[in-house]
Protein backbone atom coordinates (compact mmCIF):
# COMPACT_ATOMS: atom_id res chain seq x y z
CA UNK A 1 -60.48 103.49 136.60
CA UNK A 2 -62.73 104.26 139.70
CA UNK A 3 -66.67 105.93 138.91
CA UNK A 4 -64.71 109.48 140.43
CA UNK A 5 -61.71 109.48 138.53
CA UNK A 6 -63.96 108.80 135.20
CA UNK A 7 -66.31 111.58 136.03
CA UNK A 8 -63.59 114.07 136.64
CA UNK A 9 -62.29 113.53 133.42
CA UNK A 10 -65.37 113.54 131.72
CA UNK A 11 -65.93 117.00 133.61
CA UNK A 12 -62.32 118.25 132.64
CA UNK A 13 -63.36 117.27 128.98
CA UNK A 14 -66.01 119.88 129.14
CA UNK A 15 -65.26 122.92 126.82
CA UNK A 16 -66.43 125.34 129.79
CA UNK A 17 -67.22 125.91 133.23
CA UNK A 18 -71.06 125.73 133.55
CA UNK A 19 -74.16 126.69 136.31
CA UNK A 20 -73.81 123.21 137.97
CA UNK A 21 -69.57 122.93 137.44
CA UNK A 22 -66.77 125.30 138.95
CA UNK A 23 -62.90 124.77 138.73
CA UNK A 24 -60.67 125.14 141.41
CA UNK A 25 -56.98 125.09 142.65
CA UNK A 26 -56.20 125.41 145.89
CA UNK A 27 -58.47 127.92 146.96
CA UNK A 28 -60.29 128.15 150.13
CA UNK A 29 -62.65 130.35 151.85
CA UNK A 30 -64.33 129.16 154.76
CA UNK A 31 -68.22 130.86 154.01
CA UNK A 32 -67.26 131.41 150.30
CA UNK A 33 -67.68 127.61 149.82
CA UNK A 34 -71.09 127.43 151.21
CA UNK A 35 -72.07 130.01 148.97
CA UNK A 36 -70.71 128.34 145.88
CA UNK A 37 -72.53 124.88 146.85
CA UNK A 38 -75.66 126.97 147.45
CA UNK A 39 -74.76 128.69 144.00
CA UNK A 40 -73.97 124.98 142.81
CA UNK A 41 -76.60 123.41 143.70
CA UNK A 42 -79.84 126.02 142.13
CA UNK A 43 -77.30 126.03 139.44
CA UNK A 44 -77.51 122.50 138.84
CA UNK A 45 -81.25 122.53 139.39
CA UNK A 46 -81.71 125.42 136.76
CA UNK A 47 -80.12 122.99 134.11
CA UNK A 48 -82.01 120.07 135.00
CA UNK A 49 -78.75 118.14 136.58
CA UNK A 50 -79.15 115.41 139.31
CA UNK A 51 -75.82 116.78 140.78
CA UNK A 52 -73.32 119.48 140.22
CA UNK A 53 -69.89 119.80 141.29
CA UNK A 54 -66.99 121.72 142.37
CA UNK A 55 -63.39 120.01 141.45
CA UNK A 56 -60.12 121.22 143.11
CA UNK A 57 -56.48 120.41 141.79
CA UNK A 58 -57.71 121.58 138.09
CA UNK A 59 -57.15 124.93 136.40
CA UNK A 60 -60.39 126.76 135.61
CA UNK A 61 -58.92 128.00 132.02
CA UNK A 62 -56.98 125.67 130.73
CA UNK A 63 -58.95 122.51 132.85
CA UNK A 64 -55.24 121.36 133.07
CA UNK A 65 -54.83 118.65 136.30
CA UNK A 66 -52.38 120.48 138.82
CA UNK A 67 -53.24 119.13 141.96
CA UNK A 68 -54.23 120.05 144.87
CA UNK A 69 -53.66 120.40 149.12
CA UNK A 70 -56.85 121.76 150.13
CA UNK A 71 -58.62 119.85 153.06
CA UNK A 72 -61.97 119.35 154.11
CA UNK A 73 -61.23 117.35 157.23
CA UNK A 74 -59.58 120.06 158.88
CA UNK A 75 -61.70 121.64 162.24
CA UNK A 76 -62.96 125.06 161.84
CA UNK A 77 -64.17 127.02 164.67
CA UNK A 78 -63.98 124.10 166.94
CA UNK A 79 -65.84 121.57 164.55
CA UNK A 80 -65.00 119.63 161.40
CA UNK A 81 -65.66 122.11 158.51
CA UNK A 82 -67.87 119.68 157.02
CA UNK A 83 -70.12 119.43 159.74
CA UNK A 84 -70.06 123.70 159.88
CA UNK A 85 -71.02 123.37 155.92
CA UNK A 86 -73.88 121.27 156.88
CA UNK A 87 -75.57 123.03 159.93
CA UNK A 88 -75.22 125.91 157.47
CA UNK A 89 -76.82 125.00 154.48
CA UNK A 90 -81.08 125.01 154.09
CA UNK A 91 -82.68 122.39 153.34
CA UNK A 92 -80.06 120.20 154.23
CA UNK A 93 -77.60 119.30 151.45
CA UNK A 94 -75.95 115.94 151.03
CA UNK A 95 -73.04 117.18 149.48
CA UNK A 96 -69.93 114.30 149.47
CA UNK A 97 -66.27 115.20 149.52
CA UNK A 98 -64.06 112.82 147.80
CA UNK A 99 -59.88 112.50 147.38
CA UNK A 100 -59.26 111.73 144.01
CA UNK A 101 -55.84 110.55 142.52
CA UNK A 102 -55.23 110.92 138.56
CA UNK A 103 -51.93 111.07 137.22
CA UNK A 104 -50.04 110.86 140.62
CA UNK A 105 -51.74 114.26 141.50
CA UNK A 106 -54.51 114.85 144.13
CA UNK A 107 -57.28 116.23 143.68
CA UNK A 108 -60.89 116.59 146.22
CA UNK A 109 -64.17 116.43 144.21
CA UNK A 110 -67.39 117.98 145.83
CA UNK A 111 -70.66 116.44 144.51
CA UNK A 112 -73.63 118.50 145.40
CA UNK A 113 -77.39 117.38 144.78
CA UNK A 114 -79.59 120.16 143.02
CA UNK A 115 -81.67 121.92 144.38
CA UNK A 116 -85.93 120.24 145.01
CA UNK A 117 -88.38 121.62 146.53
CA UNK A 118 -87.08 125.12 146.90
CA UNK A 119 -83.75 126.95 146.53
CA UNK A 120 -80.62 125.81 148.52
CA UNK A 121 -79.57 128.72 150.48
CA UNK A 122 -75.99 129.31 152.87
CA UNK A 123 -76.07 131.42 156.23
CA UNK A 124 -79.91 131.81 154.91
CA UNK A 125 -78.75 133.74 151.48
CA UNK A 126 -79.50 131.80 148.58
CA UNK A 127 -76.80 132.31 145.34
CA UNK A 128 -76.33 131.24 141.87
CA UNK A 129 -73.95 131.39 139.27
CA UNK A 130 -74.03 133.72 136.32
CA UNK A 131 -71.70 132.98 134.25
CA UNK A 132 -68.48 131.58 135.21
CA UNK A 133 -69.41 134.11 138.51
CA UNK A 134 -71.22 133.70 142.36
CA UNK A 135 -73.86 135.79 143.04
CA UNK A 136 -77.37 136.73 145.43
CA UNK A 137 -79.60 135.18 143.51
CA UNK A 138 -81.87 137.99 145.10
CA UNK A 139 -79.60 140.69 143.17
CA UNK A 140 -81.31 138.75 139.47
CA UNK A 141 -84.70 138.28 139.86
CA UNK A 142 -85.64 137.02 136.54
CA UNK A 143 -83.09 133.89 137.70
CA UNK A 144 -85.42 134.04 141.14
CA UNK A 145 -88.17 133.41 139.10
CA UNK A 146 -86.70 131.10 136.86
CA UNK A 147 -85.60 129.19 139.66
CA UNK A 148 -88.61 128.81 142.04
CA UNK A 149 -90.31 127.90 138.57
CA UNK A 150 -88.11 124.99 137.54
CA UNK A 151 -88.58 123.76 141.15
CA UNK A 152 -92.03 123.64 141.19
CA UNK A 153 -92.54 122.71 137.19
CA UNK A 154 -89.52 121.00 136.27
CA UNK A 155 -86.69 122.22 133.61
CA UNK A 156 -88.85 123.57 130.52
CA UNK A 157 -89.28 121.66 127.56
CA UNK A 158 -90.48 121.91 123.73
CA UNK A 159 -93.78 119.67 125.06
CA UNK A 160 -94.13 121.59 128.73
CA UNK A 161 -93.61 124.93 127.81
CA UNK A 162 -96.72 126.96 126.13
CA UNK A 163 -95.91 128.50 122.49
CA UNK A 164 -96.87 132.01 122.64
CA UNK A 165 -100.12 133.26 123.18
CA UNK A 166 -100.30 134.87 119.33
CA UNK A 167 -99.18 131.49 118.16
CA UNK A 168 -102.44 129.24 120.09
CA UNK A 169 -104.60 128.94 116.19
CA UNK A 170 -102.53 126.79 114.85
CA UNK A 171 -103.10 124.60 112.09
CA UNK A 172 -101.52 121.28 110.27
CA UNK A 173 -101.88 120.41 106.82
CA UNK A 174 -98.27 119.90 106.14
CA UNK A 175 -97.97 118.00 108.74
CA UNK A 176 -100.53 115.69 107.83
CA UNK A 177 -99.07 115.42 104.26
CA UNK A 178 -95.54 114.93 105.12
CA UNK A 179 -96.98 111.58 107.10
CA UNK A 180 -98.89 110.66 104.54
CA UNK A 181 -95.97 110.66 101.82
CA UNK A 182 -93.75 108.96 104.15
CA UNK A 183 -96.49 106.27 104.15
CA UNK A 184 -97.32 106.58 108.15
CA UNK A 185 -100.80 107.28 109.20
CA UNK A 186 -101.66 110.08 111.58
CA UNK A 187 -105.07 110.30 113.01
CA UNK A 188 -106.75 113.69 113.35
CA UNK A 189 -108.59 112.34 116.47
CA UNK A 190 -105.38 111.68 118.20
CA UNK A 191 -102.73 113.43 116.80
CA UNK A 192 -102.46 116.07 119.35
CA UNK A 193 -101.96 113.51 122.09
CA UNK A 194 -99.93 111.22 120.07
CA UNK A 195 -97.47 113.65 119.56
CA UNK A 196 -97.54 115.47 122.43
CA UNK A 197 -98.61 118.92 121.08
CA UNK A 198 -100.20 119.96 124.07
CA UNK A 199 -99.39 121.66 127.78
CA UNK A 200 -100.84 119.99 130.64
CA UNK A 201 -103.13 123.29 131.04
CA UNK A 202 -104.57 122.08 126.60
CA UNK A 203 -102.49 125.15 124.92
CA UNK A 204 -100.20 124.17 121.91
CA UNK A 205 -96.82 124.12 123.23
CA UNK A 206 -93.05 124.86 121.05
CA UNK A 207 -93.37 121.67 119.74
CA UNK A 208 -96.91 122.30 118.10
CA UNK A 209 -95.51 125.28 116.88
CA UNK A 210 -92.70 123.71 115.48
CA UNK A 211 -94.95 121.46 113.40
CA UNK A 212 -97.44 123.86 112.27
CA UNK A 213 -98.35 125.03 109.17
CA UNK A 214 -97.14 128.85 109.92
CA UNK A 215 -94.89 129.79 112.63
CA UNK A 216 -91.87 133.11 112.93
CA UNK A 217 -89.19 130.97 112.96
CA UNK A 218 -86.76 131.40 110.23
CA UNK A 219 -84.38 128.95 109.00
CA UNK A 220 -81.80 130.76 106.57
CA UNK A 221 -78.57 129.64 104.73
CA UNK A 222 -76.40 132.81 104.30
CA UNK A 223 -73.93 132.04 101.54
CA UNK A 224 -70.79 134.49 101.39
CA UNK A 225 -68.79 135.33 99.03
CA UNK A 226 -65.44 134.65 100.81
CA UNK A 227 -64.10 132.66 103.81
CA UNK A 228 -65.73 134.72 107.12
CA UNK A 229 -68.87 136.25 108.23
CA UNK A 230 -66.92 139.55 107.71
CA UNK A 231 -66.65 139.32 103.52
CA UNK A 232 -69.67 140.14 101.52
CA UNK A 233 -73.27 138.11 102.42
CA UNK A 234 -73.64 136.83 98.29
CA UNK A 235 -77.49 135.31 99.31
CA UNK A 236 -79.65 134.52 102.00
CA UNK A 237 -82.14 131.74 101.33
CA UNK A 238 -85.24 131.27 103.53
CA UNK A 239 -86.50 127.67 104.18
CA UNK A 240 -88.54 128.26 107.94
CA UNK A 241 -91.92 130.19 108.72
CA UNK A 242 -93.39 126.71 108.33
CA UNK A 243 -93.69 122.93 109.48
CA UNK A 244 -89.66 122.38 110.43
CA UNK A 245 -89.71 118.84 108.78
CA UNK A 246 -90.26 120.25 105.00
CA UNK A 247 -87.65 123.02 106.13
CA UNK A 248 -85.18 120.39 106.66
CA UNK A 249 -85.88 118.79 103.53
CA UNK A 250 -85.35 121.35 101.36
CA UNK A 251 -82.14 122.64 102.90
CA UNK A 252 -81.02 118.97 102.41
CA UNK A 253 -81.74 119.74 99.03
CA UNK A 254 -80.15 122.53 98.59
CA UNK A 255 -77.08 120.99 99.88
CA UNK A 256 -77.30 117.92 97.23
CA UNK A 257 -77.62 120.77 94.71
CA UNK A 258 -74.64 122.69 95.81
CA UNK A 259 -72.76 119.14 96.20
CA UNK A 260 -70.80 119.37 92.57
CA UNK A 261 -69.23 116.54 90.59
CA UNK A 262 -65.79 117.23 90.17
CA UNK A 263 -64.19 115.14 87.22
CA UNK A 264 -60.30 114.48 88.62
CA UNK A 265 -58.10 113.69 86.05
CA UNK A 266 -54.65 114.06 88.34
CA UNK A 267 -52.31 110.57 87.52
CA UNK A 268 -55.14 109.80 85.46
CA UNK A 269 -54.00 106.88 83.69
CA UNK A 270 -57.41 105.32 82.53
CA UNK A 271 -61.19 106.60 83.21
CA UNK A 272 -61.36 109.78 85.26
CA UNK A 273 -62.49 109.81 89.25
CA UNK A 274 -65.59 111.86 89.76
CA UNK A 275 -65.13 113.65 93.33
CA UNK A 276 -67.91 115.02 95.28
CA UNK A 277 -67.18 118.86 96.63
CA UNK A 278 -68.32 117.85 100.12
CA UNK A 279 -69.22 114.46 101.89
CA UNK A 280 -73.08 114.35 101.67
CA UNK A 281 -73.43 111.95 104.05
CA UNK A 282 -72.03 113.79 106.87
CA UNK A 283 -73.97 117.08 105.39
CA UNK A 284 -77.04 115.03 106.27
CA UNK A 285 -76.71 113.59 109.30
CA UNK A 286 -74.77 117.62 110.45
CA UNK A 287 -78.46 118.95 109.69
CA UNK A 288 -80.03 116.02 110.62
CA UNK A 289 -78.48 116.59 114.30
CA UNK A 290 -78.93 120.49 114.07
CA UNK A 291 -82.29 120.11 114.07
CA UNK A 292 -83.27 117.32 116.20
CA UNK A 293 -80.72 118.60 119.13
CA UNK A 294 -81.87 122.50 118.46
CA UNK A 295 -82.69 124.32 121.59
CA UNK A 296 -85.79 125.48 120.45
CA UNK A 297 -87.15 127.37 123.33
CA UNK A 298 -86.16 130.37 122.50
CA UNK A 299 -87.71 129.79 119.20
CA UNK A 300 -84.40 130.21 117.51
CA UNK A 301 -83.10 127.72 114.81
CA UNK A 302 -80.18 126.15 113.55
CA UNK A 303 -77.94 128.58 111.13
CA UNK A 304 -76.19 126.94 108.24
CA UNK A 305 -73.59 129.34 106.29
CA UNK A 306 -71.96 128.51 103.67
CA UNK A 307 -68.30 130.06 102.52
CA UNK A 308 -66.02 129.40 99.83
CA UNK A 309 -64.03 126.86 101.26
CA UNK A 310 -66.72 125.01 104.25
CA UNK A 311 -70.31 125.01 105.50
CA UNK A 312 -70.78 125.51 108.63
CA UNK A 313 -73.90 124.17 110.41
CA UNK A 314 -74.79 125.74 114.12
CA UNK A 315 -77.51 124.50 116.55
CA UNK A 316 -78.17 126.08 119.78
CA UNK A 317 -77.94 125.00 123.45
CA UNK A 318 -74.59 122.82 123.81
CA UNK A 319 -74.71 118.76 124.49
CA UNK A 320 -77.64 117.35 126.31
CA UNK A 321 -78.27 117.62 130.00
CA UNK A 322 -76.83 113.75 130.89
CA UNK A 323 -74.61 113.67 127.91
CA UNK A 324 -70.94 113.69 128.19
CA UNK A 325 -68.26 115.04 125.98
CA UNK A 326 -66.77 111.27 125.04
CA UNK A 327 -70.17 109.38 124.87
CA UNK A 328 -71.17 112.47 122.04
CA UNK A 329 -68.29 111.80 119.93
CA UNK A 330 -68.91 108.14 120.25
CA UNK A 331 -72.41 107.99 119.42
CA UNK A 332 -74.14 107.89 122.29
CA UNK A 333 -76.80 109.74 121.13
CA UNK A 334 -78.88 111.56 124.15
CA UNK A 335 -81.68 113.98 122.31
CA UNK A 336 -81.90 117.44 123.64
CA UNK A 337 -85.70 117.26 122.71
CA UNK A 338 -86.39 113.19 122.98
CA UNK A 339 -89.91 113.43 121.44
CA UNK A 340 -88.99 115.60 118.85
CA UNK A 341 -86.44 112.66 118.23
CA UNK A 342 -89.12 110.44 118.18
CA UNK A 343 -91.16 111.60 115.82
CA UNK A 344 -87.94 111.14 113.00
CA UNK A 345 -87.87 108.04 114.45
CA UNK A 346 -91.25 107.28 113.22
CA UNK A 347 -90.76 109.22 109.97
CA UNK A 348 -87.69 107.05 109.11
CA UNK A 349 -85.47 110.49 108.98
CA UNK A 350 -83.50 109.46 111.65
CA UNK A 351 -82.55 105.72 113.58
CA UNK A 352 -81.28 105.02 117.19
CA UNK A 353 -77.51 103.66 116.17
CA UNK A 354 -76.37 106.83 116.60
CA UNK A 355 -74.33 106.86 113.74
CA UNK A 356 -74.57 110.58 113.11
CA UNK A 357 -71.71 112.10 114.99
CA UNK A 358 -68.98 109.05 114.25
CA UNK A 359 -70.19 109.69 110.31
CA UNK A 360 -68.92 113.39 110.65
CA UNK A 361 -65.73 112.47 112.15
CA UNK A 362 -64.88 109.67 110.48
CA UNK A 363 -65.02 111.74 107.54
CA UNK A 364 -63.66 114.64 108.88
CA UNK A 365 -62.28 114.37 111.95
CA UNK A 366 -63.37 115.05 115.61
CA UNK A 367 -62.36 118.91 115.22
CA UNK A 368 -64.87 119.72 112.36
CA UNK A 369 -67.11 119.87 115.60
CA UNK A 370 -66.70 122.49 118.19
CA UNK A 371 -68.88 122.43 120.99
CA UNK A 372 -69.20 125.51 123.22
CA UNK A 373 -71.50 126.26 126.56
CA UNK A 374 -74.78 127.65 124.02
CA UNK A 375 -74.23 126.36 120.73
CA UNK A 376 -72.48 123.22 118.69
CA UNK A 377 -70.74 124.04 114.99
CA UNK A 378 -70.43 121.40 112.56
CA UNK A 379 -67.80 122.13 109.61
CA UNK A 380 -68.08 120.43 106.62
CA UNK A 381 -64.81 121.84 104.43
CA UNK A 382 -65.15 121.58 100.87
CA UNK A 383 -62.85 118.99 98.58
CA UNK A 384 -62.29 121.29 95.79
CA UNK A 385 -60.23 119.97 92.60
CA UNK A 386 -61.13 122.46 89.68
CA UNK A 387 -64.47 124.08 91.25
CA UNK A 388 -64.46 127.16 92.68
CA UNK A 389 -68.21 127.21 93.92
CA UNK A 390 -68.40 131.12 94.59
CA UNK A 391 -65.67 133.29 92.61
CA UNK A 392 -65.48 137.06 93.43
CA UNK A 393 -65.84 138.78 90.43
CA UNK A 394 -65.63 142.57 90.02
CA UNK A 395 -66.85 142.47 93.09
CA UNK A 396 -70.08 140.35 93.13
CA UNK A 397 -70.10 136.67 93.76
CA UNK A 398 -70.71 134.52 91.16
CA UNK A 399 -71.23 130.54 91.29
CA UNK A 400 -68.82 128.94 88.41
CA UNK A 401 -67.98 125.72 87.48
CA UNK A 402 -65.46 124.64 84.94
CA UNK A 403 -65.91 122.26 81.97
CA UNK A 404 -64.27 119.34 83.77
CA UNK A 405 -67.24 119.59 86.52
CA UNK A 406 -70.88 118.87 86.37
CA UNK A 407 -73.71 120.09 88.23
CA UNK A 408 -75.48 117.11 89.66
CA UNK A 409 -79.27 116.89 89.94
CA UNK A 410 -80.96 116.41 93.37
CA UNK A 411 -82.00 112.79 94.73
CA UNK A 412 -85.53 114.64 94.16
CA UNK A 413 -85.16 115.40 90.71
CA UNK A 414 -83.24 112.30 89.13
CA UNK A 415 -86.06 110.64 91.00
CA UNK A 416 -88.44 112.75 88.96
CA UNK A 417 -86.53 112.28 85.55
CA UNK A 418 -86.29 108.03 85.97
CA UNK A 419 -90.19 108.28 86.27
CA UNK A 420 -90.97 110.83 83.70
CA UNK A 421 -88.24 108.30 81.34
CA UNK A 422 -90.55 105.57 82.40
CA UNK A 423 -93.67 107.26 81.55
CA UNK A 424 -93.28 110.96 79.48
CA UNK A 425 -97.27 111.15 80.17
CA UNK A 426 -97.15 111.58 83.63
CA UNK A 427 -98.95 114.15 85.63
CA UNK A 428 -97.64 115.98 88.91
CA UNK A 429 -99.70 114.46 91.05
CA UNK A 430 -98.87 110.76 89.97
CA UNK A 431 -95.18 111.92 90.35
CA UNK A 432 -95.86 113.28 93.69
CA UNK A 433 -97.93 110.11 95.00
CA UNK A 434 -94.67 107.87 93.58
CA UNK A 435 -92.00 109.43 95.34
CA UNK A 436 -94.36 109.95 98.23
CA UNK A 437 -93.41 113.60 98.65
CA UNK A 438 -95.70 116.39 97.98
CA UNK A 439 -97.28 118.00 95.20
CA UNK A 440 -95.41 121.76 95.61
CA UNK A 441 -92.03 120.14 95.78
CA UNK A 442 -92.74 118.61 92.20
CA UNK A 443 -93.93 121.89 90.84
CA UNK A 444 -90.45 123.74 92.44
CA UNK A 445 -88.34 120.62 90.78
CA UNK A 446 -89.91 120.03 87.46
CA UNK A 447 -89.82 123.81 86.76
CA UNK A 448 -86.07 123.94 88.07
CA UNK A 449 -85.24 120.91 85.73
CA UNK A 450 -86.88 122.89 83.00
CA UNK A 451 -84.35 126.05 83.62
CA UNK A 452 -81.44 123.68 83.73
CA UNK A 453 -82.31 122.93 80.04
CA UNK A 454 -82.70 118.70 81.36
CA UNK A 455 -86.55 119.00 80.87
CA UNK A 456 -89.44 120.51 78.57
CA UNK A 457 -93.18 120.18 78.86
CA UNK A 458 -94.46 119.55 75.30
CA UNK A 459 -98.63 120.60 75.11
CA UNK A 460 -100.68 121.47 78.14
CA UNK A 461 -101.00 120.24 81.85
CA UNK A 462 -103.59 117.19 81.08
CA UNK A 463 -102.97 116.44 77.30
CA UNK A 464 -99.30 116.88 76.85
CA UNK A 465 -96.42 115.04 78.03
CA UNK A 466 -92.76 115.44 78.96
CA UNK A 467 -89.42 115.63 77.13
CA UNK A 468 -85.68 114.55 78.52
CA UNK A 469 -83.53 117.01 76.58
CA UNK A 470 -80.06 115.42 77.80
């Protein structure tokens, strides 16, 4: 298979048409094509693309390969229309024109190099595509400005991009714990640097903000009482307004809690098979993914909702700028925000063998993920055997399980119970400095244990000791 051929299929693979990437069939307009490579090339430029391109032959809805008998080689005007593109376009744009044949059909694929220094204009009229549409880029000047700064900045970025200007006192505690329990050493002197919280101009930037003790971002898991958005909202559960890594955490928590034991007992012959409502595995590395890939520019975060039957977890802004539709479901992992990948790299929440996305489809397939242009869904569908997690009842949701099921304890708090087993004497803060996580999260879990009926504290804080009640 030839470099061309590959990369139209990779292209054709693509869920949409983007800013850098038009479909056509056999359509041809002798100025209208100058405008789309102008249109093409800011495009491409806007979304931080080397090239972008323009593929004949191939249906722009259905990105079914029809073929194609337009020709660039033809004279217009008394010169080859490629030379009449060229004299036309400012600055001058190497754009390539190549015949491509896949599947015994024809098709022409026009590369065009994004835009540098300043926009790429046609008959001195600069375009751009909103949309799946062409338009005067002078008609959108928010784009204009966009534009001419990307050129002279570069494509924005968690690290180059300034976190608002009510957002510049930032502090980071909880930052400084979270190393600390994951046994990694972060120095105050050079943390800023180190982890690139800082603009070129010395303002925090997204990324800061990210990892701060207080920010407005809101993580939530909405949990409904039926099978759509459009049933009954049964909870919403707040995890952001703080450093995004103890976010994560607990929401990974919350989905071990949710994650119930079913006892099977079908064709049992023997000892009963204990089935797990979801695979937790591919829950983790979903979140793990959502978070790391987030968009987070626009200071939104990933949405997980949970329904009776799935959860669904949603991070914004589509596949990486160089990654391609086959390479994602393969594993070739290309972060959206590479030092934000870094730093789980260096906090052991993540590792580079990109075993995420193959995890989630080998256990459920390559269509529990949908990618679309601005956002990615993850669908993790529930296993259920005798548990029905959220049962409507007279109207209000209600969680239920039946005897045959069991509600298992988090990694956290069987964690907590070995120790306390080991030692009934223990304190908090011993606990905390043994499972190297902090203090507050072994206040939340002892006192949940204690409401499950597992635990009771016998006597006071320093004198008294704990009790395993089953």
């Amino acid at each position: 298979m030839s470099k061309s051929e590959d990369l139209i299929k990779n292209l054709i693979a693509l869920p949409h048409e983007y800013e850098w990437l038009d479909f056509k069939e056999n359509w041809f307009s002798k100025d209208e094509i100058g405008e789309y490579i102008s249109a093409i090339s800011n495009g491409a430029a806007l979304c931080g693309r080397e090239f972008g391109y323009i593929v004949w032959g191939v249906n722009d809805a259905s990105h079914e390969i029809i073929g194609t008998t337009v020709n660039f080689d033809k004279d217009v005007e008394h010169e080859p229309y490629k030379h009449y593109l060229a004299r036309n376009l400012k600055p001058s744009v190497a754009f390539e024109v190549e015949d491509v044949l896949i599947d015994v059909k024809r098709l022409v694929l026009l590369s065009v190099p994004a835009a540098k220094s300043v926009p790429t204009k046609f008959l001195s009229q600069a375009f751009i595509r909103i949309g799946s549409s062409k338009e005067k880029l002078s008609k959108f000047p928010e784009w204009e400005i966009r534009l001419l700064n990307t050129l002279s900045n570069g494509i924005p970025t968690i690290v180059s991009m300034a976190a608002p200007d009510y957002a510049q006192e930032l502090t980071f505690e909880k930052l400084f714990m979270y190393y600390g329990a994951k046994g990694v050493v972060l120095r105050k002197e050079t943390f800023k640097k180190s982890l690139k919280l800082l603009t070129a101009d010395g303002r925090y930037n997204i990324m800061a903000l990210l990892l701060s003790d207080a920010n407005d971002i809101p993580i939530r898991v909405s949990v409904f009482s039926g099978k759509s958005k459009a049933d009954t909202l049964f909870s919403v559960k707040e995890y952001g307004n703080s450093c995004i890594l103890y976010a994560m955490d607990k929401i990974l928590e919350y989905g071990d809690a949710i994650n119930i034991i079913q006892a099977d007992e079908r064709g049992r012959i023997s000892e009963r098979k204990d089935v797990p409502l979801f695979d937790y595995e591919a829950f983790h590395e979903a979140v793990l993914n959502a978070f790391v890939h987030n968009k987070w520019l626009g200071l939104n975060a990933p949405m997980i909702s949970v329904f009776t039957d799935r959860i669904e977890i949603l991070s914004h802004g589509g596949l990486g700028l160089e990654q391609d539709v086959d390479g994602f479901y393969k594993g070739v992992s290309i972060p959206v925000n590479e030092i934000l990948a870094s730093i789980f790299l260096q906090l052991r929440l993540s590792e580079r063998s990109g075993r995420g996305v193959p995890k989630i489809v080998g256990a459920y397939g390559r269509e529990s993920i949908r990618i679309e242009k601005n956002f990615i869904v993850v669908t993790i569908p529930f296993n259920r055997i005798n548990v029905t997690p959220f049962e409507l009842n007279e109207g209000k949701a209600t969680e239920r399980v039946t005897i045959k099921a069991t509600i298992k304890a988090t990694k956290v708090q069987e964690q907590i119970l070995e120790k306390i087993q080991g030692n009934p004497h223990i304190i908090q803060s011993e606990l905390a400095e043994l499972l190297g996580i902090h203090r507050v999260s072994v206040a939340e879990n002892t006192s949940k244990l204690q409401k499950m009926g597992v635990l009771k504290r016998v006597g006071g804080k320093r004198n008294g000791y704990w009790e395993i009640l089953k």
